[in-house]
Protein backbone atom coordinates (compact mmCIF):
# COMPACT_ATOMS: atom_id res chain seq x y z
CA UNK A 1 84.83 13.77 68.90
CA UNK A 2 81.38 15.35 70.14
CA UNK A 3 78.15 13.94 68.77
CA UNK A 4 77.30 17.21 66.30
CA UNK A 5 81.08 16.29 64.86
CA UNK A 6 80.17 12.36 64.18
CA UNK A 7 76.80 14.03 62.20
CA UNK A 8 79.09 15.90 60.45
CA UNK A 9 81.35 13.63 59.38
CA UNK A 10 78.32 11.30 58.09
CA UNK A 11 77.08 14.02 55.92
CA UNK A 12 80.68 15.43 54.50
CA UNK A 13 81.61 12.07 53.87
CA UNK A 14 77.99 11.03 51.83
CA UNK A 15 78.20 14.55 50.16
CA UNK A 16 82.05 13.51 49.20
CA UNK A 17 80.43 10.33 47.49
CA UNK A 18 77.46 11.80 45.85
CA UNK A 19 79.99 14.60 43.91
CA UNK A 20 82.72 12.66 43.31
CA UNK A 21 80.24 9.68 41.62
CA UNK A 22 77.86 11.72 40.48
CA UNK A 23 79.58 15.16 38.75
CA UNK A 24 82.93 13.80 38.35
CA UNK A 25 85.07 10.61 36.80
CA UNK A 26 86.95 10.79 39.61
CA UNK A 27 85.37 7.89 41.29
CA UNK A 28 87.32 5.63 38.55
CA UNK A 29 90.44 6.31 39.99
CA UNK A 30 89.19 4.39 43.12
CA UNK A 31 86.61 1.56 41.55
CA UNK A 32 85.80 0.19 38.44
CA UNK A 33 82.84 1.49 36.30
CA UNK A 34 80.04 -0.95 37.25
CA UNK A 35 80.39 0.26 40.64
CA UNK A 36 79.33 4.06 40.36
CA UNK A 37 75.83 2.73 41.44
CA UNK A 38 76.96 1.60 44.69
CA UNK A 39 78.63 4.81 45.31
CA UNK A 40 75.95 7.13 44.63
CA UNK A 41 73.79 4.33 46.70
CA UNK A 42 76.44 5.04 49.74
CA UNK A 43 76.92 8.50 49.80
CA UNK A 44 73.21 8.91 49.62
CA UNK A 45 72.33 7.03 52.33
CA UNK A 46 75.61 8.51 54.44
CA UNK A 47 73.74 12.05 54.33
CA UNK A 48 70.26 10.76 55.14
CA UNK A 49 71.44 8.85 58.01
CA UNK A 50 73.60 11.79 59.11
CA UNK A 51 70.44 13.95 58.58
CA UNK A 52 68.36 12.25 60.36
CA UNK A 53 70.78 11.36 63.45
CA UNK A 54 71.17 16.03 63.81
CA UNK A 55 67.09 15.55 63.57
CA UNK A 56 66.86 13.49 66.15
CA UNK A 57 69.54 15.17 68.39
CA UNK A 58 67.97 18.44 67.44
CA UNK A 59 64.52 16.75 68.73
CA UNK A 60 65.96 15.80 71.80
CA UNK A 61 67.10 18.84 72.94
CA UNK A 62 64.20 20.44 72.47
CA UNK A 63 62.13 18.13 74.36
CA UNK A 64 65.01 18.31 77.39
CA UNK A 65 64.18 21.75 77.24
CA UNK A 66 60.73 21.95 77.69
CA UNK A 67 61.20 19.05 80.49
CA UNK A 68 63.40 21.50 81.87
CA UNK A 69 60.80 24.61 81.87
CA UNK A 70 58.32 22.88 83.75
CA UNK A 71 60.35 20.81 86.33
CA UNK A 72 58.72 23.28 89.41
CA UNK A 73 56.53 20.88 90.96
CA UNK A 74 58.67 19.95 94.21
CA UNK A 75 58.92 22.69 97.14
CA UNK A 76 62.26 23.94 98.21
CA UNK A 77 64.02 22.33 100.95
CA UNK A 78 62.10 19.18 100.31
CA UNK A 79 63.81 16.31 99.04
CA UNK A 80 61.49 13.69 97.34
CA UNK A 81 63.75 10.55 97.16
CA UNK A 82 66.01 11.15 99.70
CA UNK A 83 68.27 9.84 97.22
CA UNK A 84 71.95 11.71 98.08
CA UNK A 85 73.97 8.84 97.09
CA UNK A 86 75.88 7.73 93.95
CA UNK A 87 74.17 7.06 90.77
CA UNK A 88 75.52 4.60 88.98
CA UNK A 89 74.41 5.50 85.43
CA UNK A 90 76.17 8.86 86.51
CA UNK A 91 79.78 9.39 85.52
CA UNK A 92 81.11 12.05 86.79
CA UNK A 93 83.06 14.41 84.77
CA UNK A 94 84.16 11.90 82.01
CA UNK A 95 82.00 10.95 78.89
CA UNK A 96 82.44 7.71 76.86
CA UNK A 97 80.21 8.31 74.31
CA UNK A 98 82.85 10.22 72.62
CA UNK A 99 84.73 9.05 70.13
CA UNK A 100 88.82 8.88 70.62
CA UNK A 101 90.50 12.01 69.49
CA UNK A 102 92.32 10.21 66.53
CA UNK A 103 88.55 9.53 65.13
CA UNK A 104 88.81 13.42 64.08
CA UNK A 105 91.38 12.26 60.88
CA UNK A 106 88.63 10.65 59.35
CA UNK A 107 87.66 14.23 58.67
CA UNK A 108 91.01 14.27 56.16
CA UNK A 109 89.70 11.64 53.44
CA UNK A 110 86.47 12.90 53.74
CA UNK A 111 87.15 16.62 53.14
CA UNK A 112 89.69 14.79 49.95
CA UNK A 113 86.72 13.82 48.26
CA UNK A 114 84.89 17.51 47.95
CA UNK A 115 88.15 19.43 47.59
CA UNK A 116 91.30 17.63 46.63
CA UNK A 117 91.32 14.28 44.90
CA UNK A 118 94.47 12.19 45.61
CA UNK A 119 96.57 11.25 42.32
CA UNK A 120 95.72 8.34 40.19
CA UNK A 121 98.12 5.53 40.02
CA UNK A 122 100.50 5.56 37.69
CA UNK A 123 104.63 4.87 36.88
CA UNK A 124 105.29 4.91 40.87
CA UNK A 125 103.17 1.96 41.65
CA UNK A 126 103.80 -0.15 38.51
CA UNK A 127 107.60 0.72 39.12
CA UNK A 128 107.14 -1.30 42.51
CA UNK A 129 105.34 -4.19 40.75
CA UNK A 130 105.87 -6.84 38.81
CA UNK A 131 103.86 -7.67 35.54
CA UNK A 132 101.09 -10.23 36.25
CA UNK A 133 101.44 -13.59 34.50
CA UNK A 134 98.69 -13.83 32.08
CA UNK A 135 96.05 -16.74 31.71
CA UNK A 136 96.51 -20.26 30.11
CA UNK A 137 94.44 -19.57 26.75
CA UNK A 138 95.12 -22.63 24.54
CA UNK A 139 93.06 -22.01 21.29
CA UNK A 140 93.44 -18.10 19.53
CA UNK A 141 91.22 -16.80 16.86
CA UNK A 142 93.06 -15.85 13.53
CA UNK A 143 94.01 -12.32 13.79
CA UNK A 144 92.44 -9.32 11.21
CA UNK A 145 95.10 -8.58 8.38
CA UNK A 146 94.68 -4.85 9.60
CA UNK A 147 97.94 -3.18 9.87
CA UNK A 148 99.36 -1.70 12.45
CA UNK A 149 96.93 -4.47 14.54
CA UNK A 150 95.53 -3.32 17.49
CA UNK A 151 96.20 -5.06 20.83
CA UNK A 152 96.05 -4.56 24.13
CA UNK A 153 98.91 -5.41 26.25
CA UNK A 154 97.65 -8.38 27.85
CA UNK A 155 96.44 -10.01 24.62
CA UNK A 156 99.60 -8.83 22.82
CA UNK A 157 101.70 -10.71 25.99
CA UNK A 158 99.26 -13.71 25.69
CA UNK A 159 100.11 -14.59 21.94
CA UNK A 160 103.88 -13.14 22.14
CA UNK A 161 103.66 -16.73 25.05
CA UNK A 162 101.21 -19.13 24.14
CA UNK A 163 100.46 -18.65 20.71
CA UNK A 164 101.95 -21.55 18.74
CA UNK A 165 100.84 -20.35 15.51
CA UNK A 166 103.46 -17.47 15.68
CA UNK A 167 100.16 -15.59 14.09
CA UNK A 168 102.41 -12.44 16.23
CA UNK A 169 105.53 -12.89 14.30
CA UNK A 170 106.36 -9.99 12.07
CA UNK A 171 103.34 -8.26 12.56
CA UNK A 172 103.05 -4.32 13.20
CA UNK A 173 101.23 -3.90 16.40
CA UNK A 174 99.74 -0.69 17.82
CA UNK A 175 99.29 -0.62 21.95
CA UNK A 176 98.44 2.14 24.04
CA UNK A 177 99.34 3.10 27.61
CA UNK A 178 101.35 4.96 30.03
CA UNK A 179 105.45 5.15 30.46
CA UNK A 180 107.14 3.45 33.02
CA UNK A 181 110.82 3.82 33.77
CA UNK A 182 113.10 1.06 34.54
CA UNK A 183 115.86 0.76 36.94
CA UNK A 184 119.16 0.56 34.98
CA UNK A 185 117.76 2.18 31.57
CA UNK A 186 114.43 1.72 29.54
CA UNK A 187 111.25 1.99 30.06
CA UNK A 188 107.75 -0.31 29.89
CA UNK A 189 104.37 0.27 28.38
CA UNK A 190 102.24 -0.23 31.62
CA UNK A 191 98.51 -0.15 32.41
CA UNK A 192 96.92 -0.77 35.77
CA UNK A 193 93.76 -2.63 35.69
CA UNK A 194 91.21 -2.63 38.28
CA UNK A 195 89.85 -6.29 39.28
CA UNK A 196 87.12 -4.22 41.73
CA UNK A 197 89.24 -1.26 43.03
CA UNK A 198 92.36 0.19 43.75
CA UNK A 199 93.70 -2.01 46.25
CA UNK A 200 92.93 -5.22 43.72
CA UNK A 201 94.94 -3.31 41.47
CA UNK A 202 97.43 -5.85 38.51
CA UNK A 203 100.21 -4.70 36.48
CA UNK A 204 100.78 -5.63 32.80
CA UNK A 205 103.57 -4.51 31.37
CA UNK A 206 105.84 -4.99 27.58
CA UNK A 207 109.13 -3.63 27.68
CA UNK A 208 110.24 -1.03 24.95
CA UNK A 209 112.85 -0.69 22.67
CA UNK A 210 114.73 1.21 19.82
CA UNK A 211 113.44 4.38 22.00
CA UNK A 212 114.31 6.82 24.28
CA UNK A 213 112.95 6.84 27.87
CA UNK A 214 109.53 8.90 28.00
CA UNK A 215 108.47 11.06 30.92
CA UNK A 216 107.05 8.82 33.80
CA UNK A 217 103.32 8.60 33.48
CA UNK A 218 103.46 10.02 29.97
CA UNK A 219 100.48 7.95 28.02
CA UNK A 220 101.51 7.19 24.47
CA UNK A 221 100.49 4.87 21.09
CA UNK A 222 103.41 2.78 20.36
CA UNK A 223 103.51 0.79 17.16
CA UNK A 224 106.27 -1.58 16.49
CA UNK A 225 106.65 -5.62 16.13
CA UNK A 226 108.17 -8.21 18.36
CA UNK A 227 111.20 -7.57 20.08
CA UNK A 228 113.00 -11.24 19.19
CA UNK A 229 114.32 -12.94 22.55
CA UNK A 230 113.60 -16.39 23.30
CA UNK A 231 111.24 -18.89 21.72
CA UNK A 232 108.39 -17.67 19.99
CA UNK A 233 104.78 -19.06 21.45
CA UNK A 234 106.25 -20.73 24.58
CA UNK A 235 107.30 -18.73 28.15
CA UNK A 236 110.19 -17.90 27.57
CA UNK A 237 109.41 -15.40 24.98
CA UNK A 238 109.77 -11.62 26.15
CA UNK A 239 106.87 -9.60 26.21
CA UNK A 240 108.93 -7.04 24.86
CA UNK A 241 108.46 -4.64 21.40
CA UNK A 242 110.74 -3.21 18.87
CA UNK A 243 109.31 0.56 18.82
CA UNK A 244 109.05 1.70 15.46
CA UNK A 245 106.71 5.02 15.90
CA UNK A 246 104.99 6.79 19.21
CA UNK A 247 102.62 9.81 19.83
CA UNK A 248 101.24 11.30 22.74
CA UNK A 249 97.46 10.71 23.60
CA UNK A 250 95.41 12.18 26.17
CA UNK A 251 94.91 9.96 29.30
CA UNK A 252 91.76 7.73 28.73
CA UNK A 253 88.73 9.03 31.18
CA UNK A 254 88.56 5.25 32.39
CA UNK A 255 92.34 4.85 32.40
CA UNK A 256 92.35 1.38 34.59
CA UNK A 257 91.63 -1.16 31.93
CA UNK A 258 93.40 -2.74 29.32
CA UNK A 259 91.53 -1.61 26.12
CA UNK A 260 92.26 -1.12 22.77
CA UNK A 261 93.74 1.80 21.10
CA UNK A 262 90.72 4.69 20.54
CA UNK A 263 92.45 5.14 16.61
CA UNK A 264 94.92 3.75 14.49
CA UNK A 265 98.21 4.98 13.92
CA UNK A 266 98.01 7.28 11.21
């Protein structure tokens, strides 16, 4: 990879940052929220340095140039050093301040970030993981008398386990998130959520019931109550619901938490 191609890659790659951070929400496919900052802080800085390294190379040649135009001062035939052996800083015919030829697919995720974004994840990834065990909570606050209740999925799992109020038991719950087939029949309500960024990325899931199979990826408001199988408040308890109603929803813009339904059920 030549030297004008390295400059080139610095600035697609800070543009790529700046417009997918700064014009898009395609950045929180990638990162969580809080770090937008830091992106737009990167990409900037990736173009300015990339700017100023073709400035400098641009300078360079200029001044090699005008060297150049007014190297005439020796006559011809006479040789001032009598130097007609080997230079060592001289390598003939091979240049290592190239970078190896595979350097030229960095090019590909840089280019991804102007043109094509790569797809979020979704039922393919949480199909290949299992649901993360949620935290020891030992004391819960006494839950609203709104019905359908909105949970998420973790705090829904959390009381379904730990609660030993059964404050969960018989109540009409309203969750949101997006379908996840399982092997052998049925499906999950799944979200991904984002620790930092994609590669921190945890699985909760609650297995649904009473329902047909959704389309994979297919994000959806499920109400329904407790699916009974095992004890009530203690691990063995499945995070699992008895569906009673679903509608589609459009795909939250920040899709990689674990938040709260937008709107009740109607």
């Amino acid at each position: 990879m030549k030297r004008t191609a390295q400059v080139l890659l610095l600035v697609l790659t800070g543009l790529g940052l700046l417009h997918t951070a700064l014009f898009t929400d395609l950045y929180l496919r990638y990162v969580k929220e809080g770090l937008r900052p830091l992106l737009i802080i990167s990409g900037a800085l990736l173009l300015l340095l990339g700017l100023a390294h073709a400035a400098l190379d641009r300078g360079s040649a200029d001044e090699e140039k005008h060297d150049h135009g007014h190297d005439h001062g020796h006559e011809p035939g006479h040789d001032h050093g009598h130097d007609h052996g080997h230079d060592p800083g001289h390598d003939h015919g091979h240049d290592h301040s190239t970078a190896p030829r595979i350097a030229w697919l960095l090019f590909l995720p840089a280019l991804s970030l102007l043109f094509y974004a790569p797809p979020a994840l979704g039922a393919y990834t949480a199909s290949h993981a299992g649901s993360e065990a949620v935290k020891q909570q030992k004391r819960f606050a006494a839950l609203p008398a709104t019905s359908p209740l909105p949970m998420t999925l973790t705090d829904f799992t959390t009381r379904v386990q730990q609660d030993k109020e059964l404050a969960i038991k018989g109540r009409s719950v309203e969750m949101t998130g997006f379908a996840t087939p399982v092997r052998g029949g049925g499906w999950d309500l799944t979200r991904i959520i984002f620790t930092c960024c994609a590669a921190d990325a945890q699985t909760v899931k609650v297995h649904m019931y009473g329902t047909p199979a959704p389309p994979a990826n297919t994000w959806l408001a499920v109400t329904g109550t407790w699916h009974t199988q095992g004890a009530l408040g203690t691990r063995t308890a499945a995070a699992a619901l008895d569906v009673h109603a679903t509608r589609n929803i459009a795909q939250p813009v920040n899709a990689f938490t674990d938040d709260l339904p937008l709107t009740p059920s109607s």
